[in-house]
N, C-alpha and C. Protein backbone atom coordinates (compact mmCIF):
# COMPACT_ATOMS: atom_id res chain seq x y z
N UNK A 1 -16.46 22.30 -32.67
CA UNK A 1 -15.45 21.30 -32.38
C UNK A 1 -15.28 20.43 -33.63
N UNK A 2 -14.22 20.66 -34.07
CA UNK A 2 -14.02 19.54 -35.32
C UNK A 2 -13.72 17.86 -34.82
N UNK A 3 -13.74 17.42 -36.16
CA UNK A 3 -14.12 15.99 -36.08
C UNK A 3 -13.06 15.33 -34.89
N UNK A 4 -11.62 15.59 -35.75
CA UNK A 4 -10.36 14.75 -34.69
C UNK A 4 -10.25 15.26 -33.11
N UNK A 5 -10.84 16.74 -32.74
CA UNK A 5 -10.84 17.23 -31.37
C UNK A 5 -11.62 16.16 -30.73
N UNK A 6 -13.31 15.84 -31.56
CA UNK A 6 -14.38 14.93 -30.69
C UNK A 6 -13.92 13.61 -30.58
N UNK A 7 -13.06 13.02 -31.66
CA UNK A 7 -12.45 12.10 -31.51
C UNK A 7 -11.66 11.56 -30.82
N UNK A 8 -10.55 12.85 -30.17
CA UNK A 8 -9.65 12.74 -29.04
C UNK A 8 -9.82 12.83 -27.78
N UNK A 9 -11.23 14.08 -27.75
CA UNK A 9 -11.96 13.50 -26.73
C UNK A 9 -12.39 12.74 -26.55
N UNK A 10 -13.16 11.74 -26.93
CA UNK A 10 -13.69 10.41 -26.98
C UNK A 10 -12.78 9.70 -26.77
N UNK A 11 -11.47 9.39 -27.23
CA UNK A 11 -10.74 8.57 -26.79
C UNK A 11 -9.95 8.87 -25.36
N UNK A 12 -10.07 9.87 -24.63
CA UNK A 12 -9.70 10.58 -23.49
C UNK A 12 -10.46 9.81 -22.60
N UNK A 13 -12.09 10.19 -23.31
CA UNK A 13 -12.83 9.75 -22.15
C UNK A 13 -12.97 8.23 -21.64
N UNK A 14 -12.45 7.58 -22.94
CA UNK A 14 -12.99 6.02 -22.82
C UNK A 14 -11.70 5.55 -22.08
N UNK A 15 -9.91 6.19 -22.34
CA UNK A 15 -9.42 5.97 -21.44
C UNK A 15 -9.03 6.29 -19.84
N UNK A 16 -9.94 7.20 -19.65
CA UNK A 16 -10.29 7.56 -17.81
C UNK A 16 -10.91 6.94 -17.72
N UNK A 17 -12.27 6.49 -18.10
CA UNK A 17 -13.18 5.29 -17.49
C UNK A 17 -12.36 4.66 -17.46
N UNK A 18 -11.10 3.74 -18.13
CA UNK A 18 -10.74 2.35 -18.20
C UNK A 18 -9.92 2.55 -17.14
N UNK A 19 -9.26 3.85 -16.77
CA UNK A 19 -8.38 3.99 -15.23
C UNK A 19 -8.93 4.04 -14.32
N UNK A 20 -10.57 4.61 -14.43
CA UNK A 20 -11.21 4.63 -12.85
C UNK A 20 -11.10 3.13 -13.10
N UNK A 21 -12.08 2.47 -13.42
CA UNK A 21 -12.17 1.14 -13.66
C UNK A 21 -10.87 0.19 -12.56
N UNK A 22 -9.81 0.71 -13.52
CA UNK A 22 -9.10 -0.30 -12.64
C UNK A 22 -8.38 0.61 -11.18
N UNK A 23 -8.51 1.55 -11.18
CA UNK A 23 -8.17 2.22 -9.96
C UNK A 23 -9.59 1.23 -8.68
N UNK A 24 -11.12 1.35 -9.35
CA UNK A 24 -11.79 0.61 -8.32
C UNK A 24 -11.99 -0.49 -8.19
N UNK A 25 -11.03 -1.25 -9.07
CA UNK A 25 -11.03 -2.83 -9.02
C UNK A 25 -9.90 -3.10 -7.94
N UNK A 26 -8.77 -2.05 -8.15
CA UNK A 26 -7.41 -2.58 -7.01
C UNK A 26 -8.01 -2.11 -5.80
N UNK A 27 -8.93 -0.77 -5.53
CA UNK A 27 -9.44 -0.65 -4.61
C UNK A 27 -10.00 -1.17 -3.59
N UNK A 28 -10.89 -2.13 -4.43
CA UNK A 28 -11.72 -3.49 -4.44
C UNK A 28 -10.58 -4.93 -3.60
N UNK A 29 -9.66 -4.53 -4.27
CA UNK A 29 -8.73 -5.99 -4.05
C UNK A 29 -7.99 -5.71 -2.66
N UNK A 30 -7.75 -4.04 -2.43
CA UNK A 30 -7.27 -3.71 -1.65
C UNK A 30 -7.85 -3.88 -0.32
N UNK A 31 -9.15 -3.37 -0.20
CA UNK A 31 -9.96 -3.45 0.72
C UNK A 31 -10.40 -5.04 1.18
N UNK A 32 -10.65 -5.50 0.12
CA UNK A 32 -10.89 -7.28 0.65
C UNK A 32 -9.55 -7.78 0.95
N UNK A 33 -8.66 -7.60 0.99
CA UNK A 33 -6.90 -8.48 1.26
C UNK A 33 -7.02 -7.47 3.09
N UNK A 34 -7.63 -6.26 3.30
CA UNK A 34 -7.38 -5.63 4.79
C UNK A 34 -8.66 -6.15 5.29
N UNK A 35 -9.39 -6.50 4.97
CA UNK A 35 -10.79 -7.41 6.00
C UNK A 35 -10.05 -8.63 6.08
N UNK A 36 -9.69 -9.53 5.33
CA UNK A 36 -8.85 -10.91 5.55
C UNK A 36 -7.52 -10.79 6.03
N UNK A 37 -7.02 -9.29 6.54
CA UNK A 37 -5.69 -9.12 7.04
C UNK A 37 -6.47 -8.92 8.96
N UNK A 38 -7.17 -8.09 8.92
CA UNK A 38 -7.99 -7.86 9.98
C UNK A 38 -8.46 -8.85 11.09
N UNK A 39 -9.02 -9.30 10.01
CA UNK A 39 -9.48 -10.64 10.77
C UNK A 39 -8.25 -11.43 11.10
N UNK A 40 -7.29 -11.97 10.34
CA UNK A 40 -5.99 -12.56 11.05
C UNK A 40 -5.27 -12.24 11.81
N UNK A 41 -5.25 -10.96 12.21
CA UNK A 41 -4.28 -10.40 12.84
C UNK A 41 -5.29 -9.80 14.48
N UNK A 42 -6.70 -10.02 14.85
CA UNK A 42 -7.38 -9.66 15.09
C UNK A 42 -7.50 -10.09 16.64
N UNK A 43 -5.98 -11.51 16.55
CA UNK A 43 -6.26 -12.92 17.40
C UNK A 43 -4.91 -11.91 18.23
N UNK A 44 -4.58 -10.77 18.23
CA UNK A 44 -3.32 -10.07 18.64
C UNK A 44 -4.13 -9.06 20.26
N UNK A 45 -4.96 -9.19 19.75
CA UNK A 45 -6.38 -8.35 20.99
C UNK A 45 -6.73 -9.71 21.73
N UNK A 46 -6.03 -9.98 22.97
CA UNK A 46 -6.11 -10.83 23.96
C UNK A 46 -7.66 -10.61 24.89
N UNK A 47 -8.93 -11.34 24.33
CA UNK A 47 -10.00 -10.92 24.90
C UNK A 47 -10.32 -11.66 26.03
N UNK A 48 -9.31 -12.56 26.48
CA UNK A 48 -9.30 -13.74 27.12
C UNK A 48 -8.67 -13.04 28.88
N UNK A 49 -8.34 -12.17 28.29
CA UNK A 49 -7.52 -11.88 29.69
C UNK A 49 -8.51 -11.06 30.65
N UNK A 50 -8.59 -11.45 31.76
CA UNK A 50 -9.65 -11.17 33.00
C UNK A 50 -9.24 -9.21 32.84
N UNK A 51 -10.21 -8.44 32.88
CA UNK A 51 -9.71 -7.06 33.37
C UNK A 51 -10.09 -6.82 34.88
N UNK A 52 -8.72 -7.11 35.32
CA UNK A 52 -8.98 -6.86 36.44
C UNK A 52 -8.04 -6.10 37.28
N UNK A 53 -8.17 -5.13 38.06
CA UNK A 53 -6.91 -4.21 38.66
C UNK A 53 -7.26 -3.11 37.73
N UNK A 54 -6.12 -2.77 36.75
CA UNK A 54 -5.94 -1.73 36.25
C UNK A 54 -6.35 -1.61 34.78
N UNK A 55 -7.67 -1.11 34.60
CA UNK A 55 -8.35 -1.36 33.45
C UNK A 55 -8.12 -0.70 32.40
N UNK A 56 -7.31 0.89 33.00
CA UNK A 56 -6.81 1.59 31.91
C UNK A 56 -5.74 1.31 30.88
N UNK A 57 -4.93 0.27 32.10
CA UNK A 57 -3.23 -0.46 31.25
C UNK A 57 -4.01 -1.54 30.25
N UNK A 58 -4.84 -2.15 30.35
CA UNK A 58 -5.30 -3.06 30.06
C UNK A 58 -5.97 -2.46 28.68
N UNK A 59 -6.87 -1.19 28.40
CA UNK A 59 -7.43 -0.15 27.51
C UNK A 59 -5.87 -0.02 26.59
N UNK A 60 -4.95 0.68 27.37
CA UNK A 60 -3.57 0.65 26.29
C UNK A 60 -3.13 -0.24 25.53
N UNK A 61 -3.01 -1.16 26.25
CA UNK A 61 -2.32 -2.82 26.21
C UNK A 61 -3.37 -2.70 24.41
N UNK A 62 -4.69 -2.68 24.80
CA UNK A 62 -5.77 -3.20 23.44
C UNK A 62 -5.65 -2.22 22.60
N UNK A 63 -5.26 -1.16 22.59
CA UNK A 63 -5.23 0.39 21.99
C UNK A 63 -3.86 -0.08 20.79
N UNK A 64 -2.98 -0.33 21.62
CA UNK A 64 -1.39 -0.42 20.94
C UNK A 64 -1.53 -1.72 20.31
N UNK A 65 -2.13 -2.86 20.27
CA UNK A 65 -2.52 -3.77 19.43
C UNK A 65 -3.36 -3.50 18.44
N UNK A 66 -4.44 -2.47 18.54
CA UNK A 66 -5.38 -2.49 17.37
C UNK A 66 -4.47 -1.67 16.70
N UNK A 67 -3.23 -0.71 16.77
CA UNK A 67 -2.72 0.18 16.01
C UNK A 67 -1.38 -0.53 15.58
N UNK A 68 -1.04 -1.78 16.16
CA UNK A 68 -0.07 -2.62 15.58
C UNK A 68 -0.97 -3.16 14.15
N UNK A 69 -2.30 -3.70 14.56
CA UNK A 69 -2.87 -4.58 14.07
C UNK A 69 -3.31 -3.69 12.36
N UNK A 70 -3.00 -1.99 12.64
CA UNK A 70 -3.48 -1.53 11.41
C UNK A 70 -2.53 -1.08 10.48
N UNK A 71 -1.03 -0.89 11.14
CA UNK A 71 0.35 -0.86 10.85
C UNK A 71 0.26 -2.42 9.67
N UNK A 72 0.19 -3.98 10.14
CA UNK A 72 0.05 -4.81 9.39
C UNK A 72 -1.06 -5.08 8.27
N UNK A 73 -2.08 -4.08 8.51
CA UNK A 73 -2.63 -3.93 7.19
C UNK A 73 -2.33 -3.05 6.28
N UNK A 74 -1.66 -1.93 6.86
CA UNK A 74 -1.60 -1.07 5.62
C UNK A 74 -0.04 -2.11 4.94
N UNK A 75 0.74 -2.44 5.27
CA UNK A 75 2.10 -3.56 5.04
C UNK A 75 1.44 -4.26 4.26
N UNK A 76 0.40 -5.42 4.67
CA UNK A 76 -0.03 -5.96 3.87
C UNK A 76 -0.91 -5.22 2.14
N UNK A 77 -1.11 -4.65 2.10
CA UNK A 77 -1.85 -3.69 1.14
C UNK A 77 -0.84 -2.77 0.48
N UNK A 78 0.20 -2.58 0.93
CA UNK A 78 1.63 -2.06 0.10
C UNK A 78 2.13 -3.42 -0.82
N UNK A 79 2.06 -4.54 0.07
CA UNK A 79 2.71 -5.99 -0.68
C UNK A 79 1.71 -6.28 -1.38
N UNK A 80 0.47 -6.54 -1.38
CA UNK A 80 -0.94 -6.37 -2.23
C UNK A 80 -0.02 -5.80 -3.61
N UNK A 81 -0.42 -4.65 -3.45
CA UNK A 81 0.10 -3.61 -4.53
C UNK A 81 1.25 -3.72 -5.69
N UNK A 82 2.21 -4.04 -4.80
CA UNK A 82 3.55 -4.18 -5.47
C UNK A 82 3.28 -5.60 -6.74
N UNK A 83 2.22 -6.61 -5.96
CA UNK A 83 2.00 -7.38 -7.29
C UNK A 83 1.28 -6.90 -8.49
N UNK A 84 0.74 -5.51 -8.54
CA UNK A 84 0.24 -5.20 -9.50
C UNK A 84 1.23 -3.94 -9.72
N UNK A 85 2.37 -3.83 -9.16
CA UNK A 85 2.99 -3.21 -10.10
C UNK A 85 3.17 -3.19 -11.93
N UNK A 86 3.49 -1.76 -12.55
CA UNK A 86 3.44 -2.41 -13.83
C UNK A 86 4.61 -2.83 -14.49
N UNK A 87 4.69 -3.19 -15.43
CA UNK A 87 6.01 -3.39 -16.42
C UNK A 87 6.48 -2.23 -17.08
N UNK A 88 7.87 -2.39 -16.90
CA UNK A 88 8.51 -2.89 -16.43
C UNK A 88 9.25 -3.14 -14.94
N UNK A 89 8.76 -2.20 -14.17
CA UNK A 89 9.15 -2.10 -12.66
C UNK A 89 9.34 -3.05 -11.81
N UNK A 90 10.13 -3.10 -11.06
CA UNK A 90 10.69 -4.09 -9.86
C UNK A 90 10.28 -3.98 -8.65
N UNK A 91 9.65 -4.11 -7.94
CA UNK A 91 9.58 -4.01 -6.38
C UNK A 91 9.93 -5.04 -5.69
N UNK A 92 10.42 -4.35 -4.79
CA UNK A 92 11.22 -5.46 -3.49
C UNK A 92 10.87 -5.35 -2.18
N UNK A 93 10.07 -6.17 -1.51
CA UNK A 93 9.60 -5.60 -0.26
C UNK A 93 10.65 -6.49 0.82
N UNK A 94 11.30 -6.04 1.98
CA UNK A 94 11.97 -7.13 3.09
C UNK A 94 11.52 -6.35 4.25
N UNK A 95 11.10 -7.32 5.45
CA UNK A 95 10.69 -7.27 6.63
C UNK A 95 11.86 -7.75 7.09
N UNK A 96 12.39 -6.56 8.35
CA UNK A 96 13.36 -7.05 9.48
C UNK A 96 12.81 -7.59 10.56
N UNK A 97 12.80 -9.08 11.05
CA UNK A 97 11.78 -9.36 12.11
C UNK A 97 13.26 -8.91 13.43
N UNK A 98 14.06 -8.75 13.00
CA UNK A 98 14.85 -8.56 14.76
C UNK A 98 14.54 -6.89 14.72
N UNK A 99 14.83 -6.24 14.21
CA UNK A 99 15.10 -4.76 14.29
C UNK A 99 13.55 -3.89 13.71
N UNK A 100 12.59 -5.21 13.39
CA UNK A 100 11.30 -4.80 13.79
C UNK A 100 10.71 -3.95 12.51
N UNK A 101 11.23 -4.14 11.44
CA UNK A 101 11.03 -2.85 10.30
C UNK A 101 10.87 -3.21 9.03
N UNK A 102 10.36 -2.58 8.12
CA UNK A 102 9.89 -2.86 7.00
C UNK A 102 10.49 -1.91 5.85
N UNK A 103 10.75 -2.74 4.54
CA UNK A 103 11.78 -1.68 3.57
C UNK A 103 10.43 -2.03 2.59
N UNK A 104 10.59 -1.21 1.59
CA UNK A 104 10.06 -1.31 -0.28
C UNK A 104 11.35 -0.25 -1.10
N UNK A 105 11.53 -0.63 -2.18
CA UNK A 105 12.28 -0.52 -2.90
C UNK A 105 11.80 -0.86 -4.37
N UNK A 106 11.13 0.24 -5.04
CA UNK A 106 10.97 -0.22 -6.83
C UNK A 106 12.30 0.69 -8.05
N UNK A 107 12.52 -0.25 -8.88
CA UNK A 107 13.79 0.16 -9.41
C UNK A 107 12.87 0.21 -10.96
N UNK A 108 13.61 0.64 -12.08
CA UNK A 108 13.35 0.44 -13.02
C UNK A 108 14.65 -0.78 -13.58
N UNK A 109 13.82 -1.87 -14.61
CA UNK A 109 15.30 -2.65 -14.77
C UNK A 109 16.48 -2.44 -15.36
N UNK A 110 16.34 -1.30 -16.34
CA UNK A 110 17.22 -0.69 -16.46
C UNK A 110 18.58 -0.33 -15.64
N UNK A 111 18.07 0.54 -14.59
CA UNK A 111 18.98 0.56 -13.50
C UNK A 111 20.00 -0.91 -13.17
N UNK A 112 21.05 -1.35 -13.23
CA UNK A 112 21.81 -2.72 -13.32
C UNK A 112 21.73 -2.45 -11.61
N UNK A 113 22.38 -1.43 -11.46
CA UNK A 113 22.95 -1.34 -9.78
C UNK A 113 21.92 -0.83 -8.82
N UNK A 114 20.99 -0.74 -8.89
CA UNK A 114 19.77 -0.55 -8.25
C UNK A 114 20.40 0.05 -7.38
N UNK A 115 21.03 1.32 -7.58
CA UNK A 115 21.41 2.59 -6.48
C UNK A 115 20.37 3.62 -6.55
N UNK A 116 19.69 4.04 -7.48
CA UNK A 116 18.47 4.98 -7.55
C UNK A 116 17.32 3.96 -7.95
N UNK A 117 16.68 3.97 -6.77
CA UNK A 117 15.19 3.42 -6.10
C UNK A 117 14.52 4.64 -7.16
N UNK A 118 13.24 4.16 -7.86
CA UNK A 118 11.87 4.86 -8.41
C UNK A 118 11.64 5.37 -7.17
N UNK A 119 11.21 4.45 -6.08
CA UNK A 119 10.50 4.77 -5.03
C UNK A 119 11.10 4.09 -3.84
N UNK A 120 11.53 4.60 -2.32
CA UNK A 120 11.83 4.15 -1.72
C UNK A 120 10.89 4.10 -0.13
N UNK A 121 10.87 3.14 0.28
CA UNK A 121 10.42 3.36 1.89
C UNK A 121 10.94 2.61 3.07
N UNK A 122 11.03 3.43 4.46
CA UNK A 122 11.48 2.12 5.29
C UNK A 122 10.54 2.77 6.53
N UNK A 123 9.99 1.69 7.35
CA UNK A 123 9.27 2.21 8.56
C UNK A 123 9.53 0.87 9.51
N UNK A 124 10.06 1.63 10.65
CA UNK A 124 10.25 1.11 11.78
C UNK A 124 9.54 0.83 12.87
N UNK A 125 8.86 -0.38 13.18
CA UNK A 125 7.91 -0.36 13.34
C UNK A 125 7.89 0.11 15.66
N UNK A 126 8.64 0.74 16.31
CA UNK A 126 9.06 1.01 16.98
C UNK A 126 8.57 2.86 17.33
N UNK A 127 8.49 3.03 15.97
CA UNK A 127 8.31 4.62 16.21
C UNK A 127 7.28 4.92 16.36
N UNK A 128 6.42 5.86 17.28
CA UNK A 128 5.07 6.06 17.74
C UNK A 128 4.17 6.76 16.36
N UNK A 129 5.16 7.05 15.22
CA UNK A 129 4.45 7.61 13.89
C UNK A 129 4.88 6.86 12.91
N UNK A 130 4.72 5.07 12.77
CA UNK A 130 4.68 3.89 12.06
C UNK A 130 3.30 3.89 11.28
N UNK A 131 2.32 4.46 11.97
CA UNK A 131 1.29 4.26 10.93
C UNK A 131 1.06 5.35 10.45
N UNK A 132 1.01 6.56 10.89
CA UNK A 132 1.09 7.42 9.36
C UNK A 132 2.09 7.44 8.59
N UNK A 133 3.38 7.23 8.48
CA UNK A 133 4.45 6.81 7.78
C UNK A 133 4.10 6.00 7.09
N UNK A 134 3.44 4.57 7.42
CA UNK A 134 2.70 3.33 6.38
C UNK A 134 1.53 4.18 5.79
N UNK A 135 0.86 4.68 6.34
CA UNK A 135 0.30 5.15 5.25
C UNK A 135 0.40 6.28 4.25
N UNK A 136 1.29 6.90 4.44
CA UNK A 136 2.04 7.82 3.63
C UNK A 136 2.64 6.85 2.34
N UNK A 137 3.37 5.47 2.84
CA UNK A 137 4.19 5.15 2.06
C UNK A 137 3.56 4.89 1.31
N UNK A 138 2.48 4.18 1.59
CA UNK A 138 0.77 3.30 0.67
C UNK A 138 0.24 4.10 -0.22
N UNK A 139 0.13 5.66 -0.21
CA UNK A 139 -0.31 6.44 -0.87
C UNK A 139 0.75 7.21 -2.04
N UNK A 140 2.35 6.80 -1.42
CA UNK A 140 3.31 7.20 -2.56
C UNK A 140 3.26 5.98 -3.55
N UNK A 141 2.97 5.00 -3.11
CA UNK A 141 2.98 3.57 -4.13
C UNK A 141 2.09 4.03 -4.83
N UNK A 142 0.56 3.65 -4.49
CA UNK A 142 -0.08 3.99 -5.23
C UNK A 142 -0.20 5.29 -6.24
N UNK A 143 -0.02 6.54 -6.19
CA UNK A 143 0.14 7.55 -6.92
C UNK A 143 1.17 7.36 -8.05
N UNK A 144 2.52 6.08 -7.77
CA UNK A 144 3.72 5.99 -8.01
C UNK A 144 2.85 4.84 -9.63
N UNK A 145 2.04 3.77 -8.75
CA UNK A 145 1.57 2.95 -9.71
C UNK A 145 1.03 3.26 -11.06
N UNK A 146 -0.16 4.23 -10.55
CA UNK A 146 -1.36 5.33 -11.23
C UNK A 146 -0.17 6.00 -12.04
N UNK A 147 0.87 6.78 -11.81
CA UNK A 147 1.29 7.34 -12.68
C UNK A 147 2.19 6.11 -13.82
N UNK A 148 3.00 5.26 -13.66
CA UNK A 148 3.36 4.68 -14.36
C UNK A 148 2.59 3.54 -15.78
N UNK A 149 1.04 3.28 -14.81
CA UNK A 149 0.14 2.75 -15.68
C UNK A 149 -0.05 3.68 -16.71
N UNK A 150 -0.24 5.00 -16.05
CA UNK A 150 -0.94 5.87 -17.15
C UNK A 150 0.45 6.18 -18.26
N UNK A 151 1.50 6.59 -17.75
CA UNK A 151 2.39 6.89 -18.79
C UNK A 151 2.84 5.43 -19.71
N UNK A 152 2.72 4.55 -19.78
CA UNK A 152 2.83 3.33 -20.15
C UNK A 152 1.17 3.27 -21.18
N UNK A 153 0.55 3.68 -20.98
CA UNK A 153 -0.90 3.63 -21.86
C UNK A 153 -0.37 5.18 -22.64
N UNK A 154 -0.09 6.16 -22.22
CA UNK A 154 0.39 6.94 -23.36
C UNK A 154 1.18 6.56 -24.45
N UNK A 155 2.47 5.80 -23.99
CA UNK A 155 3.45 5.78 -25.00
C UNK A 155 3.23 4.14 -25.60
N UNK A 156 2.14 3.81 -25.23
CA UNK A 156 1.21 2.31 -26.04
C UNK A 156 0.66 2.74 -27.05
């Protein structure tokens, strides 16, 4: 292996450490913003209410709240994210509270007319497949992020 190959490896390697690095720092940020989302949203599981009669409606009733309650974390952890979008990228997150639904939208600024979205998502929070959809969307961000950091450290 000549000199500039070990060299380029070396500089390969020192920049994947510096991406795991920050891949397990947002990880890090990610996971602590859904324990402090958890816990807030946690007060949605009515433990107060007598079970009495029909214990199974009552099992649903807590079932469809803990899966509301994980719908608003993965939301929260997409909006997490979008602040560490990189530069130059735009993200736009809007919640419909009547029609119950959630948009993201990242543009490059380039784009003036923001008609072609980088990345687009909308989930309604109504549909019985809201949370794998959120988390689908969570995992196109992120892959979306990861790739733009990294091509942005190439052409640095």
């Amino acid at each position: 292996m000549s000199h500039n190959e070990l060299k380029t490896a070396e500089q390969f390697y020192q920049a994947s450490l510096k991406n795991l690095n920050k891949a397990n720092e947002l990880h890090e940020k990610m996971e602590a913003t859904e324990r402090k989302t958890v816990a807030l949203f946690s007060r949605f599981i009515d433990s107060t209410k007598p079970i009495s009669g029909d214990v199974e409606l009552t099992a649903k009733d807590n079932l469809k709240a803990i899966q509301q309650r994980d719908v608003l974390a993965v939301i929260n952890s997409i909006v997490a994210m979008t602040l560490d979008m990189p530069k130059p990228f735009l993200a736009h997150c809007c919640a419909g509270s009547a029609i119950k639904s959630f948009d993201i939208y990242v543009w490059h600024p380039n784009d003036k007319d923001r008609e072609d979205a980088q990345l687009e998502g909308h989930l309604t929070f109504d549909k019985s497949s809201v949370l794998e959809e959120a988390l689908s969307l969570e995992s196109q961000l992120a892959e979306f992020i990861i790739k733009a950091k990294d091509n942005a450290e190439v052409t640095a």
